[in-house]
C-alpha atoms as a PDB file:
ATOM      1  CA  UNK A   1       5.708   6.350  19.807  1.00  0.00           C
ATOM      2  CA  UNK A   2       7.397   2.909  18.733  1.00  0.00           C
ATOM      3  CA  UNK A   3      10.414   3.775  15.950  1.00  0.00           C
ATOM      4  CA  UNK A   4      13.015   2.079  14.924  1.00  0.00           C
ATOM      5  CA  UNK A   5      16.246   3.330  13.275  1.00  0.00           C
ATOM      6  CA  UNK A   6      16.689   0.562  10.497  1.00  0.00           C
ATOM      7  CA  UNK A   7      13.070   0.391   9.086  1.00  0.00           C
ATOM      8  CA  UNK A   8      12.173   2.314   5.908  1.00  0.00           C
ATOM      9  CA  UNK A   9       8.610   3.423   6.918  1.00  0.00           C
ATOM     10  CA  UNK A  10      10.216   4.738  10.026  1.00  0.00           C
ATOM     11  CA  UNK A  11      13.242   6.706   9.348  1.00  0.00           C
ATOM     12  CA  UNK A  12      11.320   7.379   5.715  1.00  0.00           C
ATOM     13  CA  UNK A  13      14.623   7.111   3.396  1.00  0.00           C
ATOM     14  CA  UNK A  14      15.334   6.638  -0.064  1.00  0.00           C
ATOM     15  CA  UNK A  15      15.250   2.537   0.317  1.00  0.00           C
ATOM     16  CA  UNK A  16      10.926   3.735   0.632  1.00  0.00           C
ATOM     17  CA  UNK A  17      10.830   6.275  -1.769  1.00  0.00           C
ATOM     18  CA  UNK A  18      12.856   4.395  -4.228  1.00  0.00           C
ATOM     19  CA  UNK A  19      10.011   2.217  -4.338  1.00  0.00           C
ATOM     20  CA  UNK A  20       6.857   4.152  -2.966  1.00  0.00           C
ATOM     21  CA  UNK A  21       5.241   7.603  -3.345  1.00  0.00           C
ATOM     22  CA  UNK A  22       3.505   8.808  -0.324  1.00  0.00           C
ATOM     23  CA  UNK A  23      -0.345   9.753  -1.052  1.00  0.00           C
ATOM     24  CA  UNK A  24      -1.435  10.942   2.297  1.00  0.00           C
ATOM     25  CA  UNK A  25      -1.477  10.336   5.931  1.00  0.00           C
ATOM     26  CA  UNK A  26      -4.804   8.548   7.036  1.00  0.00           C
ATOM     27  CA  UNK A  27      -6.379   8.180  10.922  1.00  0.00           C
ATOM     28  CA  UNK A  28      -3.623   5.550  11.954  1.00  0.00           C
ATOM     29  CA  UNK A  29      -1.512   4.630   8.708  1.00  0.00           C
ATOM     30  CA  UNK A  30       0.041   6.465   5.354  1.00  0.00           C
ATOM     31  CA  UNK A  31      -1.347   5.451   2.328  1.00  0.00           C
ATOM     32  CA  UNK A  32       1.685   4.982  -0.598  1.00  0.00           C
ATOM     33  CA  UNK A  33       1.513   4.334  -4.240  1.00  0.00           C
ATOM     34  CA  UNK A  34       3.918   1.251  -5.308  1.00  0.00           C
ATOM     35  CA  UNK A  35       5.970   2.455  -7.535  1.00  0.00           C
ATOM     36  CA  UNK A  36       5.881  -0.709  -9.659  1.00  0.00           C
ATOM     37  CA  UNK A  37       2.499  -0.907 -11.228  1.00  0.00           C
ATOM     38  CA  UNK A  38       1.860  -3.814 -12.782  1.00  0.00           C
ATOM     39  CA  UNK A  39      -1.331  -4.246 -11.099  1.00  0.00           C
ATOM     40  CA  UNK A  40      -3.084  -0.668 -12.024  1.00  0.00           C
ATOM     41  CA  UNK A  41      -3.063   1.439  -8.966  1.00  0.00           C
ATOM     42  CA  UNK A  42      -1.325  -1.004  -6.192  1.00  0.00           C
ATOM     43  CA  UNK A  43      -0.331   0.684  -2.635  1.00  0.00           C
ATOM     44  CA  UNK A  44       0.382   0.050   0.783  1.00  0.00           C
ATOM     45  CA  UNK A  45      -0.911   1.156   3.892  1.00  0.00           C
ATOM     46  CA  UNK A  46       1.351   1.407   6.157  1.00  0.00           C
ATOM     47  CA  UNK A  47       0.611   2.069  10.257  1.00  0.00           C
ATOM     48  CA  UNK A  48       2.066   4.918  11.538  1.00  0.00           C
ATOM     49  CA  UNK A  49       4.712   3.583  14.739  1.00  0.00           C
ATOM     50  CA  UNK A  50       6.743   0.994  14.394  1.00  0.00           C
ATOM     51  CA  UNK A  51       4.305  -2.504  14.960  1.00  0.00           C
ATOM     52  CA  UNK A  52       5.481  -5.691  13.894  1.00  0.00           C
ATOM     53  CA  UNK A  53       1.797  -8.017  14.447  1.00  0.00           C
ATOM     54  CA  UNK A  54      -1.472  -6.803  13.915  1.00  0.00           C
ATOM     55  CA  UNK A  55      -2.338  -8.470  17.574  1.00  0.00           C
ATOM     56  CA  UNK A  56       0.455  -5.538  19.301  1.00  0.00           C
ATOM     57  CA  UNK A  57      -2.304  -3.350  18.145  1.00  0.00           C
ATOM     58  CA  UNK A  58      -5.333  -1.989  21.136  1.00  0.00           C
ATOM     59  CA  UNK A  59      -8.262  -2.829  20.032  1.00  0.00           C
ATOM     60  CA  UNK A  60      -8.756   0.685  19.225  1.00  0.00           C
ATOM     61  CA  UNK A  61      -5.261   1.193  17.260  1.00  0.00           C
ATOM     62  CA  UNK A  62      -6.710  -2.046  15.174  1.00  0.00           C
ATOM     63  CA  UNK A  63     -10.269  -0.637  14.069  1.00  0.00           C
ATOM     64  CA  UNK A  64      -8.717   2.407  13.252  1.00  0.00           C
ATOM     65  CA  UNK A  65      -5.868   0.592  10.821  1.00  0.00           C
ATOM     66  CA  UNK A  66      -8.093  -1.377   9.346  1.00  0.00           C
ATOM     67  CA  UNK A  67     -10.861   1.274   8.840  1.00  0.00           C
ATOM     68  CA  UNK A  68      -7.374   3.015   6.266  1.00  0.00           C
ATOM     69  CA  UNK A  69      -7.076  -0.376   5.053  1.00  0.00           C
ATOM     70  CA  UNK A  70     -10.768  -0.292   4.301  1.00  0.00           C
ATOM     71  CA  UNK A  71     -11.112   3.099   3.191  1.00  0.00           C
ATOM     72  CA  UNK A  72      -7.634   3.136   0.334  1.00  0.00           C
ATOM     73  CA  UNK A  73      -9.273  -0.396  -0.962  1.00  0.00           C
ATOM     74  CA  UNK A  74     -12.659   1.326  -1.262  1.00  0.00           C
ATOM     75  CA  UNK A  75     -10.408   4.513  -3.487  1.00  0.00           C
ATOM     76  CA  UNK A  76      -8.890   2.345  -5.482  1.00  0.00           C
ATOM     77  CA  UNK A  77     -12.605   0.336  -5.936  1.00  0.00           C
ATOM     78  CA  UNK A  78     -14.051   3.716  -7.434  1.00  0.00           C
ATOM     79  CA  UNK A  79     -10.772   5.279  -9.044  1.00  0.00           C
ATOM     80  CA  UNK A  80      -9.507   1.776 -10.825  1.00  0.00           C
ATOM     81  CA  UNK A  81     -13.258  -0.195 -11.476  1.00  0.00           C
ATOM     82  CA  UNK A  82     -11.200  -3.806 -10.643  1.00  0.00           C
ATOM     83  CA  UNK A  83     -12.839  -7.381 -10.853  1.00  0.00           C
ATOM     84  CA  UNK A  84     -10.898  -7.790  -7.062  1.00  0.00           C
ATOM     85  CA  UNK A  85      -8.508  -6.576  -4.398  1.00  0.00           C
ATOM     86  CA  UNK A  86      -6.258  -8.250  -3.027  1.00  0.00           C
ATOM     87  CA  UNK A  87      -4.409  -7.585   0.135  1.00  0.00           C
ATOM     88  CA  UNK A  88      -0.946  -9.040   1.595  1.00  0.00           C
ATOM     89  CA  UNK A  89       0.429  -8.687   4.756  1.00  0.00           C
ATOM     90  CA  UNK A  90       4.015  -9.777   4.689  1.00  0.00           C
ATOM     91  CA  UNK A  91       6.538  -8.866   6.882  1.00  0.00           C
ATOM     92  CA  UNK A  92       9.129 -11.515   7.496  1.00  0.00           C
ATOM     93  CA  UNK A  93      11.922  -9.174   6.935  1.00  0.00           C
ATOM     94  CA  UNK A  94      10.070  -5.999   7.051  1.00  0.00           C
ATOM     95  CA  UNK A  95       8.741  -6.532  10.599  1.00  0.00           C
ATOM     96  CA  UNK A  96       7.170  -3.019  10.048  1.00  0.00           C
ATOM     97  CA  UNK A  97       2.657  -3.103   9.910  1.00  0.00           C
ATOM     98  CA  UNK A  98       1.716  -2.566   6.601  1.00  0.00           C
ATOM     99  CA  UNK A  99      -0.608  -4.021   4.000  1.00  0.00           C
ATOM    100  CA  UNK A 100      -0.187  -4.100  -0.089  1.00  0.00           C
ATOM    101  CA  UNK A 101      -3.511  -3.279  -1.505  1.00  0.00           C
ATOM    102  CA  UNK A 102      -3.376  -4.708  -5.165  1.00  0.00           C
ATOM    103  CA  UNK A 103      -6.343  -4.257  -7.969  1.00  0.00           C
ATOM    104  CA  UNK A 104      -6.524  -7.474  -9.828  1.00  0.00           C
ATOM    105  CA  UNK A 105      -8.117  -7.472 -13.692  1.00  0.00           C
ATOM    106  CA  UNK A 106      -9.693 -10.260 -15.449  1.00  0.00           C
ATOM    107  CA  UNK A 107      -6.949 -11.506 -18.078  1.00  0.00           C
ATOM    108  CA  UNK A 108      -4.520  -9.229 -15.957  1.00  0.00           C
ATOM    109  CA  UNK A 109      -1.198 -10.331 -14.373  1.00  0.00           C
ATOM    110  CA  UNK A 110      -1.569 -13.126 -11.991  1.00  0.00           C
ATOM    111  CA  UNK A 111      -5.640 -13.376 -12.578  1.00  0.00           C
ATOM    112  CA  UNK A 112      -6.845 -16.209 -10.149  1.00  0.00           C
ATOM    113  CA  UNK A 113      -3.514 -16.075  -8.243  1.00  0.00           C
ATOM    114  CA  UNK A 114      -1.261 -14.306  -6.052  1.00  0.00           C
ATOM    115  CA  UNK A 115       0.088 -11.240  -6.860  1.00  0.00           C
ATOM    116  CA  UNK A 116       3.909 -10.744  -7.652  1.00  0.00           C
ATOM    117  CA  UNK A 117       5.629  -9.022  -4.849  1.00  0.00           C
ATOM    118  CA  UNK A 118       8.110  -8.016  -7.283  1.00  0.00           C
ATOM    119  CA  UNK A 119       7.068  -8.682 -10.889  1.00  0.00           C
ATOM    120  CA  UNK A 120      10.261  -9.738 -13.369  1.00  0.00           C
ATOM    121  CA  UNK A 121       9.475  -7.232 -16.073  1.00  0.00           C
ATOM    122  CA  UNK A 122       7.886  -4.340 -14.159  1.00  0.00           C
ATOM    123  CA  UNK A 123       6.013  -1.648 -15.445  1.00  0.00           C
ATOM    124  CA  UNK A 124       7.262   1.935 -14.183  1.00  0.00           C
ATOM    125  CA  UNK A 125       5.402   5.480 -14.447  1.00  0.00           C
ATOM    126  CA  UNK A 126       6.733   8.446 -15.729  1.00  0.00           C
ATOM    127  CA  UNK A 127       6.652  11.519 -12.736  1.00  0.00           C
ATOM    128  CA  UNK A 128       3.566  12.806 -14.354  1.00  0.00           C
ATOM    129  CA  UNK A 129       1.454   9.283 -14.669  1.00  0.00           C
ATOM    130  CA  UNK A 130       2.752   8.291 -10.783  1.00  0.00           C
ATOM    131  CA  UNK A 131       1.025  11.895  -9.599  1.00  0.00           C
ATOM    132  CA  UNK A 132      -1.661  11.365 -12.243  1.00  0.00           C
ATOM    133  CA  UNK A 133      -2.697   8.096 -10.287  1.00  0.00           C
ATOM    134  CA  UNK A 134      -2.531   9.825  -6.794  1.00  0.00           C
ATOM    135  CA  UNK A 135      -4.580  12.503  -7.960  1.00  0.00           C
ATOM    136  CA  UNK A 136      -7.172  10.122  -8.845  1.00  0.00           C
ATOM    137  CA  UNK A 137      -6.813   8.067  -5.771  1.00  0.00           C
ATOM    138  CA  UNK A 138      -6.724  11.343  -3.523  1.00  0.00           C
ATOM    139  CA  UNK A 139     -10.390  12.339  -5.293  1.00  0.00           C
ATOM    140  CA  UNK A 140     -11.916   8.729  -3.866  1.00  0.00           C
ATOM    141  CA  UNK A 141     -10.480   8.575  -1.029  1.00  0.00           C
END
């Protein structure tokens, strides 16, 4: 199992759940709610060991990622009703695999554009909203 001491989905410290709830583990990946929800119901998948490229994957390791990449969109699809998803993969100083899954809205943040990574004036959840959300998200998935 690939791990490595300095990187927050590893070691799973406060620097991740300052930002992130975890939802649930999936086949390959955990599923996390972004803490800053501008964009209504925004996560990240993240793959379980510590990959830095998509291609370090088998082909096997791959399908199954994806398929959790596949399967959160398709939750958030049927628990949020947005006009798209988007998804980001960036990792130039988190070398760690993971994907942001972001609902986008018609006259919504950023419509027709990419999404803030980290939005100026952010919108944060109360305890009860954040596990509100996953409990929707949890139903769908």
């Amino acid at each position: 199992m690939n791990y490595q001491d300095d990187c927050f989905y590893c070691t799973k410290n406060e620097n991740l759940t300052d930002i992130m709830i975890e939802i649930c583990e999936l086949e390959a990946s955990t599923l996390y709610l972004f803490k800053e929800q501008t964009y209504k119901g925004r996560c990240v998948v993240a793959y379980k060991e510590h990959k830095s490229e998509i291609f370090h994957l088998s082909d096997e390791e791959r399908n199954l990622f994806m398929k959790d990449v596949a399967r959160a969109a398709r939750a958030l699809d049927k628990t949020f009703s947005p006009n798209k998803i988007n998804y980001g993969a960036f990792a130039d100083k988190m070398t760690h695999l993971h994907y942001h899954i972001v609902p986008k809205y018609i006259n919504g943040p950023t419509w027709g554009g990419t999404f803030e990574m980290m939005p100026q004036e952010k919108v944060l959840l109360s305890d009860e909203a954040y596990q509100e959300l996953i409990s929707k998200i949890k139903k769908n998935l």
